[in-house]
Protein backbone atom coordinates (compact mmCIF):
# COMPACT_ATOMS: atom_id res chain seq x y z
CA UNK A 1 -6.63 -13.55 -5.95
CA UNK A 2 -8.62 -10.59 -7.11
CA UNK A 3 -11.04 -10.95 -4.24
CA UNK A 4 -9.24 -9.16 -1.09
CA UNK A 5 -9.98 -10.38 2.55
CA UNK A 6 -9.41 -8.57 5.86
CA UNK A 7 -7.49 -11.36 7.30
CA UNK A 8 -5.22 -11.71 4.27
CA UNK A 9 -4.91 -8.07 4.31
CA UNK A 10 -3.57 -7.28 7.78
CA UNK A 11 -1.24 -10.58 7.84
CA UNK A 12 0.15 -8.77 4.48
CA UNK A 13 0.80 -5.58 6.48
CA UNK A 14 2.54 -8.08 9.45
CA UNK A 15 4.59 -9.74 6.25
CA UNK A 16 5.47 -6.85 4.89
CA UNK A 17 7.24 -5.30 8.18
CA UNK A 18 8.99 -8.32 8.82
CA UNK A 19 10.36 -7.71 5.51
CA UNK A 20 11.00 -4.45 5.85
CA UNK A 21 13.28 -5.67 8.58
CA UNK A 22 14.87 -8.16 6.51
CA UNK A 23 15.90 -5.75 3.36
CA UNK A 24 17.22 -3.00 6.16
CA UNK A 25 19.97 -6.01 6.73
CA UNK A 26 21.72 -6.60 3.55
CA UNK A 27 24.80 -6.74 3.23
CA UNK A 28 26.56 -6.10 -0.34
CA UNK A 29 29.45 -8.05 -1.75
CA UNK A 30 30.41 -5.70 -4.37
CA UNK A 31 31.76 -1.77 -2.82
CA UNK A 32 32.85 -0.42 -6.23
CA UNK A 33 31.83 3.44 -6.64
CA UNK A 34 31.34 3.04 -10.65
CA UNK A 35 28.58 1.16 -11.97
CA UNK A 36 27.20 -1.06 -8.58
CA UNK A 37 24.19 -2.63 -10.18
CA UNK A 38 24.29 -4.74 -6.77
CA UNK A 39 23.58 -1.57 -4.83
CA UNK A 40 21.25 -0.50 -7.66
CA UNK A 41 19.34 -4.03 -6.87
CA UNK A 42 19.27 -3.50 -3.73
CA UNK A 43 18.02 0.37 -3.57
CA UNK A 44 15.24 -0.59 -5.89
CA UNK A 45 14.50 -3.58 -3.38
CA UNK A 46 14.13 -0.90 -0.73
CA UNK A 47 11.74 1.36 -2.80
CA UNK A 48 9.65 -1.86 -3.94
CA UNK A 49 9.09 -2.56 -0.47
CA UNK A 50 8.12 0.45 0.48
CA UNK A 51 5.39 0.75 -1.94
CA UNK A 52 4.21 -2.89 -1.18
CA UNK A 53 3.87 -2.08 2.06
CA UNK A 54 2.36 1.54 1.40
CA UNK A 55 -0.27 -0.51 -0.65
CA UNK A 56 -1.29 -3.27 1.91
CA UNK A 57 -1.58 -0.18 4.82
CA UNK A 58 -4.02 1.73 2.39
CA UNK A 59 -5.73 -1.25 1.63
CA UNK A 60 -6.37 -2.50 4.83
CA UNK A 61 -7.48 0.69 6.28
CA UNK A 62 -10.42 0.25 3.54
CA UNK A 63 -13.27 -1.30 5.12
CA UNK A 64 -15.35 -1.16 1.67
CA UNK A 65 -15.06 -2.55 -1.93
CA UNK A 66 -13.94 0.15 -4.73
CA UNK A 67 -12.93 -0.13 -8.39
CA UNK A 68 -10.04 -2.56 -7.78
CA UNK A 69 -10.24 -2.92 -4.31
CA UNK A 70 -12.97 -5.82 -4.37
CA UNK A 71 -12.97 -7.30 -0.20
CA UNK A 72 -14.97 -9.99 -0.40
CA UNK A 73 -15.82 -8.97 3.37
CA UNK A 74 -16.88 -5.98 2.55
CA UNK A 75 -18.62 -5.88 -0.42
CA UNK A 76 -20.34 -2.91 -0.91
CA UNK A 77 -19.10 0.87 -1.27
CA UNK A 78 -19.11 3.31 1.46
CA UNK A 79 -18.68 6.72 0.18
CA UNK A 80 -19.69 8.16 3.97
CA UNK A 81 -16.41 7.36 5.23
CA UNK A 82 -14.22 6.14 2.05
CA UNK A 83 -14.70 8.80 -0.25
CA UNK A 84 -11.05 10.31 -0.14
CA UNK A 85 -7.67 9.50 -1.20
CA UNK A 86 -5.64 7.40 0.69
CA UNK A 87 -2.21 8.76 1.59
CA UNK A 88 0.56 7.32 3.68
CA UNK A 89 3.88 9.34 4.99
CA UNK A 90 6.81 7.47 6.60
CA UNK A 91 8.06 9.20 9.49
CA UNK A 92 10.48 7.97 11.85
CA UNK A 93 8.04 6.21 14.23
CA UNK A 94 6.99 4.16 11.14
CA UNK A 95 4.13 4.79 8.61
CA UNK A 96 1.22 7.26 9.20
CA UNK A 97 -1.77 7.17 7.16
CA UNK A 98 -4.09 10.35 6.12
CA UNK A 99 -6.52 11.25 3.93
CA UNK A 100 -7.22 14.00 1.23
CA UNK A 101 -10.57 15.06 0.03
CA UNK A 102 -11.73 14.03 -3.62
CA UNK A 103 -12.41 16.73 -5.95
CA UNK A 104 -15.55 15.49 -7.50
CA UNK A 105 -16.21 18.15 -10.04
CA UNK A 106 -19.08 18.30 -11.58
CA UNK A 107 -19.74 14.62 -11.81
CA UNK A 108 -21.29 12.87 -8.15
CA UNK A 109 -20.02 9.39 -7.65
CA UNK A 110 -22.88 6.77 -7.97
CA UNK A 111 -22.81 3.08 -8.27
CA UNK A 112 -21.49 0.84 -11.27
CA UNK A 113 -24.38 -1.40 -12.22
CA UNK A 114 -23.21 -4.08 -14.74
């Protein structure tokens, strides 16, 4: 749904490393060198993966509701500790999440009243 919750959220990020797990064992039926589109499938499999999972990490580090990130248990914005860009680097002990600063400008963030 459009509505996020935590719960959903961090069984996504459980789903989406048992998948990881699953993709990392394919096996391909077709070894040609010239036009593969098997291995082509399967390479973009990898990458879709990896941004799936990149997006249910960020996500569920969020403990606030932003723009499209609605969470139903959280349903308010905190800009005190959410304020920043979410980034995520895979290393080879698995996925570490940071942050950046947002470069506000000249405009302050305030609160969408509709």
């Amino acid at each position: 749904g459009v509505y996020r919750e935590q719960e959903s959220m961090a069984r996504t990020v459980r789903e989406m490393a048992t998948l990881r797990g699953r993709v990392s064992d394919l096996g391909l039926e077709d070894d040609s060198k010239v036009f593969n589109t098997e291995l082509i499938a399967a390479l973009e499999l990898h990458n879709m993966v990896d941004v799936a999972e990149t997006v249910a990490l960020a996500a569920n580090e969020r403990k606030e509701s932003r723009g499209a990130h609605a969470c139903s248990d959280f349903p308010h914005r905190n800009d005190q500790e959410y304020l920043h860009h979410s980034l995520v680097y895979w290393e080879p002990a698995g996925p570490r999440l940071d942050k950046k600063a947002v470069n506000l400008g000249t405009w302050e963030p305030e609160e969408r009243k509709y």
